[in-house]
PDB file of N, CA and C in Angstrom:
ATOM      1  N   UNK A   1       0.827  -1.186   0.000  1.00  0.00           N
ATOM      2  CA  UNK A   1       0.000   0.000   0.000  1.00  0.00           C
ATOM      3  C   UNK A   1       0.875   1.255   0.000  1.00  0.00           C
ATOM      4  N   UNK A   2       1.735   1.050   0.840  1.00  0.00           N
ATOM      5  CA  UNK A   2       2.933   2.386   0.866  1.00  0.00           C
ATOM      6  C   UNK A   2       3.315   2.391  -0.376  1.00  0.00           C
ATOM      7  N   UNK A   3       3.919   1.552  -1.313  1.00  0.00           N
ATOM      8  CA  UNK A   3       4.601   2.100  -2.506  1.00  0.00           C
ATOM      9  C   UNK A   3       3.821   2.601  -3.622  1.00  0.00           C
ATOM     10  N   UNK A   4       2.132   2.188  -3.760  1.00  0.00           N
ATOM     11  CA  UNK A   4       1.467   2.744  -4.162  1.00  0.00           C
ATOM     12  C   UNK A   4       1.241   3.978  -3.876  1.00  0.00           C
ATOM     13  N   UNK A   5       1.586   4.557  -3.248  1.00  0.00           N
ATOM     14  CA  UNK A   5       1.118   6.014  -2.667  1.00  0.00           C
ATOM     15  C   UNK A   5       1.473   6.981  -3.584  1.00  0.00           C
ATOM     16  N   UNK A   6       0.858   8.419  -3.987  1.00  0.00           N
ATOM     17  CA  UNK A   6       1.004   9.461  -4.778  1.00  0.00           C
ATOM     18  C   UNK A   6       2.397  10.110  -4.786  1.00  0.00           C
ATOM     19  N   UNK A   7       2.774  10.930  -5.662  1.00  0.00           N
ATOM     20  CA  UNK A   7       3.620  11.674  -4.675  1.00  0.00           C
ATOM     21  C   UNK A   7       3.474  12.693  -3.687  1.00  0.00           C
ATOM     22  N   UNK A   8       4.155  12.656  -2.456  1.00  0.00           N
ATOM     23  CA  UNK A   8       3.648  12.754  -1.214  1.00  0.00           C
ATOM     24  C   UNK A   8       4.849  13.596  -0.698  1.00  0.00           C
ATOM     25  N   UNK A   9       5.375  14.279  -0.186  1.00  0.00           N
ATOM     26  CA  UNK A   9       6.153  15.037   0.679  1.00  0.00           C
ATOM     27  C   UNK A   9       6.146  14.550   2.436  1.00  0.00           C
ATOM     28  N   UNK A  10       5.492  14.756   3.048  1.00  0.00           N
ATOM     29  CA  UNK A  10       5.304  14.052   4.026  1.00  0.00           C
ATOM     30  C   UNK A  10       4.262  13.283   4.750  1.00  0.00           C
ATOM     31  N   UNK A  11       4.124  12.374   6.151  1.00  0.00           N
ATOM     32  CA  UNK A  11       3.027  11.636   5.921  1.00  0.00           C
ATOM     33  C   UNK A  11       2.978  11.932   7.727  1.00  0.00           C
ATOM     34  N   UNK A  12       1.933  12.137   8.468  1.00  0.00           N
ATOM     35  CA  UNK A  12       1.669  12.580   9.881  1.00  0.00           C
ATOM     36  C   UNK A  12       0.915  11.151   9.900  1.00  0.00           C
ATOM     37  N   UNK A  13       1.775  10.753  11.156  1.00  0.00           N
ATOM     38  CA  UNK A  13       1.001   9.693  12.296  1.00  0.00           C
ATOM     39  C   UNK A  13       0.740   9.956  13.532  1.00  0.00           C
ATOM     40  N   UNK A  14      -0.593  10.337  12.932  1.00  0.00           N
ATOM     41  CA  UNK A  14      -1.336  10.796  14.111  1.00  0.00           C
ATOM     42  C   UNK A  14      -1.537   9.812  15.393  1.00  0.00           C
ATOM     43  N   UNK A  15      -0.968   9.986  16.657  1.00  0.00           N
ATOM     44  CA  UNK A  15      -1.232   8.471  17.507  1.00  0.00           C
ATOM     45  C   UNK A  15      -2.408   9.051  18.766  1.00  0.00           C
ATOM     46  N   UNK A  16      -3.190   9.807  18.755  1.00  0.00           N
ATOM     47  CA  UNK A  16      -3.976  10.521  19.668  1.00  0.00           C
ATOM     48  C   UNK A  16      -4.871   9.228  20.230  1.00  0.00           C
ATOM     49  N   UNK A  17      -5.361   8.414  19.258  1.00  0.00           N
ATOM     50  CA  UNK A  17      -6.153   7.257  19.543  1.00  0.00           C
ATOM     51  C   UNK A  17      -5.373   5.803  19.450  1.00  0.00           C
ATOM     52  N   UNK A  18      -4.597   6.110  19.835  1.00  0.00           N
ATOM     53  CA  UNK A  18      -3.762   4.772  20.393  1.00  0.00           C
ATOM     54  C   UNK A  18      -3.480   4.318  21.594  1.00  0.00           C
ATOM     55  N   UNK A  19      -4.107   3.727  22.004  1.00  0.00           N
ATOM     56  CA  UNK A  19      -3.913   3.546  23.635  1.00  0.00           C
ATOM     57  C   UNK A  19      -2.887   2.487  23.684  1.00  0.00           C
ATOM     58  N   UNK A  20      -2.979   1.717  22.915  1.00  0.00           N
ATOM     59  CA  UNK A  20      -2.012   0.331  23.016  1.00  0.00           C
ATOM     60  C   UNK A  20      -0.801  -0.223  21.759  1.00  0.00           C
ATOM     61  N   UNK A  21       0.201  -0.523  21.680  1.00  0.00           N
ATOM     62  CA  UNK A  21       0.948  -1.225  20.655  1.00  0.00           C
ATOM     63  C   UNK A  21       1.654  -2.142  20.800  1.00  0.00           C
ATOM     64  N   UNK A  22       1.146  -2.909  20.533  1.00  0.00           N
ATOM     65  CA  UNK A  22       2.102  -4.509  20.708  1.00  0.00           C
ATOM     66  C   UNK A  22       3.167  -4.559  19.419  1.00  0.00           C
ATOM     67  N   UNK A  23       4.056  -5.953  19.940  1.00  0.00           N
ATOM     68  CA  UNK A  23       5.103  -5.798  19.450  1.00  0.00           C
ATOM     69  C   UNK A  23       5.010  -5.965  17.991  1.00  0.00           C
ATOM     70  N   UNK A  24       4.396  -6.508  17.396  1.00  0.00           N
ATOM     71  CA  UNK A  24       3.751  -6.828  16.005  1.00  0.00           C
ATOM     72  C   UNK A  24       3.030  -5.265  15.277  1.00  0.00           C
ATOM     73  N   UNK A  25       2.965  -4.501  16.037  1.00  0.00           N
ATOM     74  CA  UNK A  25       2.109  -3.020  16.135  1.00  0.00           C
ATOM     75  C   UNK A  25       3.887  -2.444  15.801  1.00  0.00           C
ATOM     76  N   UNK A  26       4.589  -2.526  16.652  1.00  0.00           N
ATOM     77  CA  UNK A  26       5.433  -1.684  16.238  1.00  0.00           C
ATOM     78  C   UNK A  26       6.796  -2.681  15.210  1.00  0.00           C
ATOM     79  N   UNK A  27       7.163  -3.692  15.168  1.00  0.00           N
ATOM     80  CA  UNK A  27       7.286  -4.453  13.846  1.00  0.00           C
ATOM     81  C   UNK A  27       6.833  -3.618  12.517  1.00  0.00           C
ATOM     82  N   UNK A  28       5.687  -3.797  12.598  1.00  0.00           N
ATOM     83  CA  UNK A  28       4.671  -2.896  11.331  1.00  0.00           C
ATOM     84  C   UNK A  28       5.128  -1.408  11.031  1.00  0.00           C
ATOM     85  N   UNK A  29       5.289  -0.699  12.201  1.00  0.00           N
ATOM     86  CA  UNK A  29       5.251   0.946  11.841  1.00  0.00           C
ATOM     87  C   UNK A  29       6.551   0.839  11.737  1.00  0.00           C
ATOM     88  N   UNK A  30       7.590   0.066  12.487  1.00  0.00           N
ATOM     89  CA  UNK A  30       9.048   0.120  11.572  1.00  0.00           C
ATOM     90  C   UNK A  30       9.326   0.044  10.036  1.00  0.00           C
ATOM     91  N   UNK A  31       8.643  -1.314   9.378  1.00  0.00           N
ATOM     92  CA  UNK A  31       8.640  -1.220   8.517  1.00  0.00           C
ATOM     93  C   UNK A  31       7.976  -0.329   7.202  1.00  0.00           C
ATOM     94  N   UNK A  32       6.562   0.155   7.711  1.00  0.00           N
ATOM     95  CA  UNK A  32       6.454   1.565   7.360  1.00  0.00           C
ATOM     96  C   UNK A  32       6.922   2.728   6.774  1.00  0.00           C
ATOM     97  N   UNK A  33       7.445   3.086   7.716  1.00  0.00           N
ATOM     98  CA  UNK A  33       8.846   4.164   8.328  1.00  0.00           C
ATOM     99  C   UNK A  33       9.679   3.638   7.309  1.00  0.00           C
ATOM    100  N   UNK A  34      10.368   2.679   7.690  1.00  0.00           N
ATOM    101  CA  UNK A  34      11.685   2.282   6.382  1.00  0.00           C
ATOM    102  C   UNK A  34      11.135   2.728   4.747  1.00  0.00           C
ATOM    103  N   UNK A  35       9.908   2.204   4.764  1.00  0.00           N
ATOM    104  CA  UNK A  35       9.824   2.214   3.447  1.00  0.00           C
ATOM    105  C   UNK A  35       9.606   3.508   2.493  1.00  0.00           C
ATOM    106  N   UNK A  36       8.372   4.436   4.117  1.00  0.00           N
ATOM    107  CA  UNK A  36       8.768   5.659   3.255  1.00  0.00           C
ATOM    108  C   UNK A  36       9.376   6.604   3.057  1.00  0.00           C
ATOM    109  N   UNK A  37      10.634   6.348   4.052  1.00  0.00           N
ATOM    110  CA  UNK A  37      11.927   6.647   4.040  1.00  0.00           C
ATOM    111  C   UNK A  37      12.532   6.826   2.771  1.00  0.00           C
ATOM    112  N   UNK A  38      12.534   5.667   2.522  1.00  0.00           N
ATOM    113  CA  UNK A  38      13.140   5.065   1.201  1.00  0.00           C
ATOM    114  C   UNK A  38      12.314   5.711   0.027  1.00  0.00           C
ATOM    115  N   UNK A  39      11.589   5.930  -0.087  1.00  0.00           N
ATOM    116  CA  UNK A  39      11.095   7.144  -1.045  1.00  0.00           C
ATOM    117  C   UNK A  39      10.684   8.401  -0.512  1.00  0.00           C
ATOM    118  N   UNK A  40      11.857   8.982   0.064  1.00  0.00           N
ATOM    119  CA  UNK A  40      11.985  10.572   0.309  1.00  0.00           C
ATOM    120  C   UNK A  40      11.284  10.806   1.199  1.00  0.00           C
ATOM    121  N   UNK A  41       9.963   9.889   2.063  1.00  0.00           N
ATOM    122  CA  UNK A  41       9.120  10.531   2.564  1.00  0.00           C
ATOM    123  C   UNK A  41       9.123  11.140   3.743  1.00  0.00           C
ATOM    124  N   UNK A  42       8.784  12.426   4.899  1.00  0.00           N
ATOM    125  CA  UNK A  42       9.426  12.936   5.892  1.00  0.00           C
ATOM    126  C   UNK A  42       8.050  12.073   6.703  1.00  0.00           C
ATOM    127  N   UNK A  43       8.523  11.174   7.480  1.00  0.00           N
ATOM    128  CA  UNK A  43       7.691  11.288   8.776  1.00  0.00           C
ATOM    129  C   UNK A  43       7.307  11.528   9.834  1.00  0.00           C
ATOM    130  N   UNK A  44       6.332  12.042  10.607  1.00  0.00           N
ATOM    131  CA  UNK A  44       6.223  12.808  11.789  1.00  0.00           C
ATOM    132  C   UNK A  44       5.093  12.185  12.301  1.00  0.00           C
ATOM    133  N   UNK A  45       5.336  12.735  13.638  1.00  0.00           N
ATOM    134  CA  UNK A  45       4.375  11.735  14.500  1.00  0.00           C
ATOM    135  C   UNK A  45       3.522  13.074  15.680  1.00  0.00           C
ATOM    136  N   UNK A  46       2.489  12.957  16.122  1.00  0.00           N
ATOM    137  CA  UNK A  46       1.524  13.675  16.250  1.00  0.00           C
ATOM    138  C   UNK A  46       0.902  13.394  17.832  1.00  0.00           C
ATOM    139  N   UNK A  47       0.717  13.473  18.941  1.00  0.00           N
ATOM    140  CA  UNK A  47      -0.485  13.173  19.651  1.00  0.00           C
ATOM    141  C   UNK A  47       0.077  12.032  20.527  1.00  0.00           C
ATOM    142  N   UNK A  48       1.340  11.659  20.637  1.00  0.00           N
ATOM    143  CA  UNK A  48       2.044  10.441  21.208  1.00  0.00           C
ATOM    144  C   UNK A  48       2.423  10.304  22.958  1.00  0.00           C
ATOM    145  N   UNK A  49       1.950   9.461  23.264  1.00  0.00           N
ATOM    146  CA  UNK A  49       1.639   9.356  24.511  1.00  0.00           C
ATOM    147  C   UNK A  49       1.700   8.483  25.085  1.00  0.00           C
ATOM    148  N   UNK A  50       2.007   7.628  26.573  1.00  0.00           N
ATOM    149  CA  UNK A  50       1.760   6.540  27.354  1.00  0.00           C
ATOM    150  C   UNK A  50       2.203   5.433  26.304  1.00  0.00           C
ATOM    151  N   UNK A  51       1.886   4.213  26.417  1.00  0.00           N
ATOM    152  CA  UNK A  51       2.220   2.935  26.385  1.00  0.00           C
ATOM    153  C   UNK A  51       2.795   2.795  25.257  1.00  0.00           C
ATOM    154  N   UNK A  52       2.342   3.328  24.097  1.00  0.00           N
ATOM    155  CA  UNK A  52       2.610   3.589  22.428  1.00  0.00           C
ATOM    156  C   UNK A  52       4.243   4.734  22.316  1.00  0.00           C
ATOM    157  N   UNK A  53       4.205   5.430  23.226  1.00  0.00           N
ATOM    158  CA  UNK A  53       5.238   6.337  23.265  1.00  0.00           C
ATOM    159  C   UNK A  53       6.413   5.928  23.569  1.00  0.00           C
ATOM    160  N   UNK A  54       6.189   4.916  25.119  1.00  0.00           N
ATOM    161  CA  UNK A  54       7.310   4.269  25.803  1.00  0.00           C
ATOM    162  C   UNK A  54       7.826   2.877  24.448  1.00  0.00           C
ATOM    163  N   UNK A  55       6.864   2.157  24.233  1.00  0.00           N
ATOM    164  CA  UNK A  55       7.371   1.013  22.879  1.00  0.00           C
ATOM    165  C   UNK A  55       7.962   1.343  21.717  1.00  0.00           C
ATOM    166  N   UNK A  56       7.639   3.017  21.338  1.00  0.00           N
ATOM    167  CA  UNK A  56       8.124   3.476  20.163  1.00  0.00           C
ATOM    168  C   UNK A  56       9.898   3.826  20.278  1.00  0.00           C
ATOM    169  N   UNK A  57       9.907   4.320  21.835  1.00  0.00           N
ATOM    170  CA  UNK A  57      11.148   4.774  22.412  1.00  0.00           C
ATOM    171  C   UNK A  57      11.558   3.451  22.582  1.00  0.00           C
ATOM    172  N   UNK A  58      11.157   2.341  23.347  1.00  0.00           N
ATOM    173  CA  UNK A  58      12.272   1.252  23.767  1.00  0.00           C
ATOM    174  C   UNK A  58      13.316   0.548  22.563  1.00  0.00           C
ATOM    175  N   UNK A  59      11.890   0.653  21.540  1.00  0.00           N
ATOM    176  CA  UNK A  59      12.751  -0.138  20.174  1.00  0.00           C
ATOM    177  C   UNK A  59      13.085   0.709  19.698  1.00  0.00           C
ATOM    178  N   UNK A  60      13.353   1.735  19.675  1.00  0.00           N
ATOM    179  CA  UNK A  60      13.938   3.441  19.503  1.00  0.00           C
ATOM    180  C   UNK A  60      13.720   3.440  17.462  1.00  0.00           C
ATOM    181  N   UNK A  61      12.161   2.983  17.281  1.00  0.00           N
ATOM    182  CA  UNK A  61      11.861   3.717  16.502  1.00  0.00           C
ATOM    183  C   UNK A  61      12.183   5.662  16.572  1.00  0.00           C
ATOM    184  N   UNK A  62      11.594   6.321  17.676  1.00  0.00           N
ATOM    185  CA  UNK A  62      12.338   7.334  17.808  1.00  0.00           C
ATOM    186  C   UNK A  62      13.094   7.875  19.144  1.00  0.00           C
ATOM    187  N   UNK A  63      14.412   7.904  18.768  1.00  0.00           N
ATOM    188  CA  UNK A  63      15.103   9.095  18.334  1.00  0.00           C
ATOM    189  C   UNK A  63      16.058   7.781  16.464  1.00  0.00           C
ATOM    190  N   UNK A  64      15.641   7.030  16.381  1.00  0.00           N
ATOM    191  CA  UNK A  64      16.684   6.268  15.208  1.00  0.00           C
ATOM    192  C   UNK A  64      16.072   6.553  14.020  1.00  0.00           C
ATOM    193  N   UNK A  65      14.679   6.143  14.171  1.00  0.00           N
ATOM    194  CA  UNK A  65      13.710   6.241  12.368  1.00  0.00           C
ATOM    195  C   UNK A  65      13.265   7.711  12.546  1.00  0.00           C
ATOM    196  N   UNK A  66      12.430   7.926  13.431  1.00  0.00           N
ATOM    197  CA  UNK A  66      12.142   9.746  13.496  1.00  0.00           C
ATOM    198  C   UNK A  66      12.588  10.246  14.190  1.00  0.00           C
ATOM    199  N   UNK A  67      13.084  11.278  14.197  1.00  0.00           N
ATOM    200  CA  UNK A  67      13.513  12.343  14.979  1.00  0.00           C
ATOM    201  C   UNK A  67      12.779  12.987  16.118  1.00  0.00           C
ATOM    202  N   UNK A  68      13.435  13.482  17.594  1.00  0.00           N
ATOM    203  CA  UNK A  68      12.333  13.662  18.434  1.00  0.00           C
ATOM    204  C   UNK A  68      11.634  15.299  17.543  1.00  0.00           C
ATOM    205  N   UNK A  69      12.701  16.138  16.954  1.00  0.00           N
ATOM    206  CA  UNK A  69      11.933  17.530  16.183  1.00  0.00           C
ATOM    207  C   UNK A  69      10.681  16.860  15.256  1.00  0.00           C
ATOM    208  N   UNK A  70      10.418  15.259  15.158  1.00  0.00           N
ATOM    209  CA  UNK A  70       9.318  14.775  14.106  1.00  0.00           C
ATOM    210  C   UNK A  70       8.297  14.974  15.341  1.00  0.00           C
ATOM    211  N   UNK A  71       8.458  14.710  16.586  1.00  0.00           N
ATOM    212  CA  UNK A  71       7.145  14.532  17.168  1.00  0.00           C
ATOM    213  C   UNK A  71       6.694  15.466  17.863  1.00  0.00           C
ATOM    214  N   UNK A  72       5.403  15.646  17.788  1.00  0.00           N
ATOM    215  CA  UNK A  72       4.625  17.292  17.799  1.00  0.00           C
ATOM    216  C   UNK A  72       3.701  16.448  18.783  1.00  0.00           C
ATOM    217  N   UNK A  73       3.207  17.441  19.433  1.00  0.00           N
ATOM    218  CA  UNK A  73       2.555  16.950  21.076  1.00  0.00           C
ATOM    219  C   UNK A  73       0.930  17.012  20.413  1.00  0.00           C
ATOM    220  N   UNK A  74       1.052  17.905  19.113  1.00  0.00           N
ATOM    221  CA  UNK A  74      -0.517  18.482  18.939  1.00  0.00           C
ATOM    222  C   UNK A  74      -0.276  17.935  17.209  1.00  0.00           C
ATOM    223  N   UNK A  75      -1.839  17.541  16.895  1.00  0.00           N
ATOM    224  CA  UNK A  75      -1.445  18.162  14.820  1.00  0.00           C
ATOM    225  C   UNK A  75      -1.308  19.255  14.685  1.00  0.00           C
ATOM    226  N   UNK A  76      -1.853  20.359  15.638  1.00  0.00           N
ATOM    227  CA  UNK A  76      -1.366  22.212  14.700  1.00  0.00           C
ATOM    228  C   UNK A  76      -0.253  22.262  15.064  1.00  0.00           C
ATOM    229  N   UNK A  77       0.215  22.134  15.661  1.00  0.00           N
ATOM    230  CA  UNK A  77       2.059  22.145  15.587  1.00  0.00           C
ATOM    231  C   UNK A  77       2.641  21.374  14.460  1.00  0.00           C
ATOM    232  N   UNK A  78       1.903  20.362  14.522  1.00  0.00           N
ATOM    233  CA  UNK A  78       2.866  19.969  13.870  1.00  0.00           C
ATOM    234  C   UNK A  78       2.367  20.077  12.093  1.00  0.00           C
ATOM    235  N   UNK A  79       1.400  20.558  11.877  1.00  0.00           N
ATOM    236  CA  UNK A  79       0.508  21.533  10.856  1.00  0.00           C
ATOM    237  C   UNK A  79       1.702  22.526  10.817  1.00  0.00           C
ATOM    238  N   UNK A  80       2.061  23.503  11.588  1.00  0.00           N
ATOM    239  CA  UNK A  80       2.614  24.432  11.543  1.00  0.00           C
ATOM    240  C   UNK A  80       3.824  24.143  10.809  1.00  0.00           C
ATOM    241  N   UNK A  81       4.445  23.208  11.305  1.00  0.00           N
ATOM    242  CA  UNK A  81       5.635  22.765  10.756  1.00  0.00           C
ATOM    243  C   UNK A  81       5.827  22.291   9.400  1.00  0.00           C
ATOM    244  N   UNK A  82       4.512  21.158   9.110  1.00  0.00           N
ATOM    245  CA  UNK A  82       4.475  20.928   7.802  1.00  0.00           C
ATOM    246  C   UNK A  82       4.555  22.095   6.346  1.00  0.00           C
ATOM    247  N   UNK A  83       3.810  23.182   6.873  1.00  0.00           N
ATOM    248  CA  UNK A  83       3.776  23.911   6.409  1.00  0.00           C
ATOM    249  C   UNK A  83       4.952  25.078   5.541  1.00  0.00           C
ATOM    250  N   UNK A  84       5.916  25.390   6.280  1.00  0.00           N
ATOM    251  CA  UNK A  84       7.223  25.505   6.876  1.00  0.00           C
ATOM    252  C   UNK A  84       7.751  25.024   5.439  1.00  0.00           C
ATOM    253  N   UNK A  85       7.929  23.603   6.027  1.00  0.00           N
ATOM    254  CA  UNK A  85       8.644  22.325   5.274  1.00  0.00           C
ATOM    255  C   UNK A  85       8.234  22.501   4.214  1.00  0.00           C
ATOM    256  N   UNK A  86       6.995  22.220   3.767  1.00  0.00           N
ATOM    257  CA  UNK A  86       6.208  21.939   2.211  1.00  0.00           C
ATOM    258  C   UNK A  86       6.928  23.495   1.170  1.00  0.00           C
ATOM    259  N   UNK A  87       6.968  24.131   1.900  1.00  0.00           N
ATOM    260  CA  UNK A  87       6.957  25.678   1.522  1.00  0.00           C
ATOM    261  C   UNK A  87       8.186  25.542   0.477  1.00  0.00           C
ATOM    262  N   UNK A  88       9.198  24.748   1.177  1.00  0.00           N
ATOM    263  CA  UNK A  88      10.796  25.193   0.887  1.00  0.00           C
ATOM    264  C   UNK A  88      11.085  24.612  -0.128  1.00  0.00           C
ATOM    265  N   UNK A  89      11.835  25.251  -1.262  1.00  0.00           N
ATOM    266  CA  UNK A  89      12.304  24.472  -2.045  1.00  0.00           C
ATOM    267  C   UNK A  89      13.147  23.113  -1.978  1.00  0.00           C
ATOM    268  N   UNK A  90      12.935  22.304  -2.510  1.00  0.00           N
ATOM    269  CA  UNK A  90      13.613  20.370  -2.118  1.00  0.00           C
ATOM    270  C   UNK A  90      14.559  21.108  -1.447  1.00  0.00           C
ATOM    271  N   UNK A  91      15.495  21.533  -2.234  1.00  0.00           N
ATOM    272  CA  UNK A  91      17.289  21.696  -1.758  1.00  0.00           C
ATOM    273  C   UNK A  91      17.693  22.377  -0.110  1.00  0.00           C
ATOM    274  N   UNK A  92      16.397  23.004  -0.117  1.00  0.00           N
ATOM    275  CA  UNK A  92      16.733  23.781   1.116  1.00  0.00           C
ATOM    276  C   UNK A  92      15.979  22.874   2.794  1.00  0.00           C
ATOM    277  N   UNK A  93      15.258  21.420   2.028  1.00  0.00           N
ATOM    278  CA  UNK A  93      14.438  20.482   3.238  1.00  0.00           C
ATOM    279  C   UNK A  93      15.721  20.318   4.453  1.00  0.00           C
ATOM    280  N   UNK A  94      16.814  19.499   3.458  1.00  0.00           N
ATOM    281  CA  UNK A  94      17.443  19.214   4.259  1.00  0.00           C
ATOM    282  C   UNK A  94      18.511  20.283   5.293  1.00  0.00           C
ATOM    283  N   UNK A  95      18.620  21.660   4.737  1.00  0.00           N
ATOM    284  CA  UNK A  95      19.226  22.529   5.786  1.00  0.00           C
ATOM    285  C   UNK A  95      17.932  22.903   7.015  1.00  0.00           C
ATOM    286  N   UNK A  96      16.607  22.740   6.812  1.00  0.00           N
ATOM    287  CA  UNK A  96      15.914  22.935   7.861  1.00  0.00           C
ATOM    288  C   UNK A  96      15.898  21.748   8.617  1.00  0.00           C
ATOM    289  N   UNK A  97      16.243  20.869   8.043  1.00  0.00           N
ATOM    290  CA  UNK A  97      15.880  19.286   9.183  1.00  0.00           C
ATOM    291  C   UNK A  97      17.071  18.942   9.983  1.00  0.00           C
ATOM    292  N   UNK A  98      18.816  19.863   9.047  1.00  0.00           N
ATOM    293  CA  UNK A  98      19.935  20.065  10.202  1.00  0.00           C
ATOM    294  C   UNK A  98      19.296  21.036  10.987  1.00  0.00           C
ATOM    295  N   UNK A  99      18.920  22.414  10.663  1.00  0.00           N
ATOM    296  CA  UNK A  99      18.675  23.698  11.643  1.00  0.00           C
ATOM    297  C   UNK A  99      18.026  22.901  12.920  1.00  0.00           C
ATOM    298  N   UNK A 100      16.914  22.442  12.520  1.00  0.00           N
ATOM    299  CA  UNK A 100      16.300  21.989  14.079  1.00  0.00           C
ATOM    300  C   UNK A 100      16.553  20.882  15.026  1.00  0.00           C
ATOM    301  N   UNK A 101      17.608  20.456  14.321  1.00  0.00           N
ATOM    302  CA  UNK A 101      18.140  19.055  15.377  1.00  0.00           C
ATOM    303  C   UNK A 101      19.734  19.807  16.211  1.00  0.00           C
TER     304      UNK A 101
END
């Protein structure tokens, strides 16, 4: 389903309604992540919290696959940011994604 996808700039995972992730749960969003990695894609994460937060950190999906500047406490933040990002010409993505780390 991921490689089918449009072209896309970035993709928000929203986790506001996640109360739970088992290990097969995060298996999955690793591989995810890798893939739309692998076609340029920026991912960010949204709304992350309790049990889903601590599993994402232990298998250090993030700080290794996303960055903690990917995870936004709210979507308008992290709206805000997308915004930002989308704005900039390609060449200049990657001097904003050094600036904020």
């Amino acid at each position: 389903m991921i490689q089918a996808l449009p072209k896309i700039e970035a993709v928000v995972i929203r986790m506001d309604k996640v109360p739970y992730v088992d290990l097969s749960g995060i298996y999955a969003m690793e591989d995810a992540i890798l893939e739309l990695q692998k076609q340029q894609i920026r991912v960010v994460f949204t709304d992350i919290h309790g049990q889903p937060e601590m599993m994402l950190r232990k298998f250090d999906i993030i700080p290794d696959l996303v960055d903690e500047d990917h995870c936004f406490t709210t979507f308008h933040e992290a709206a805000v940011w997308l915004e930002k990002y989308c704005s900039l010409a390609p060449d200049s993505r990657n001097q904003v994604m050094e600036d904020t780390q």
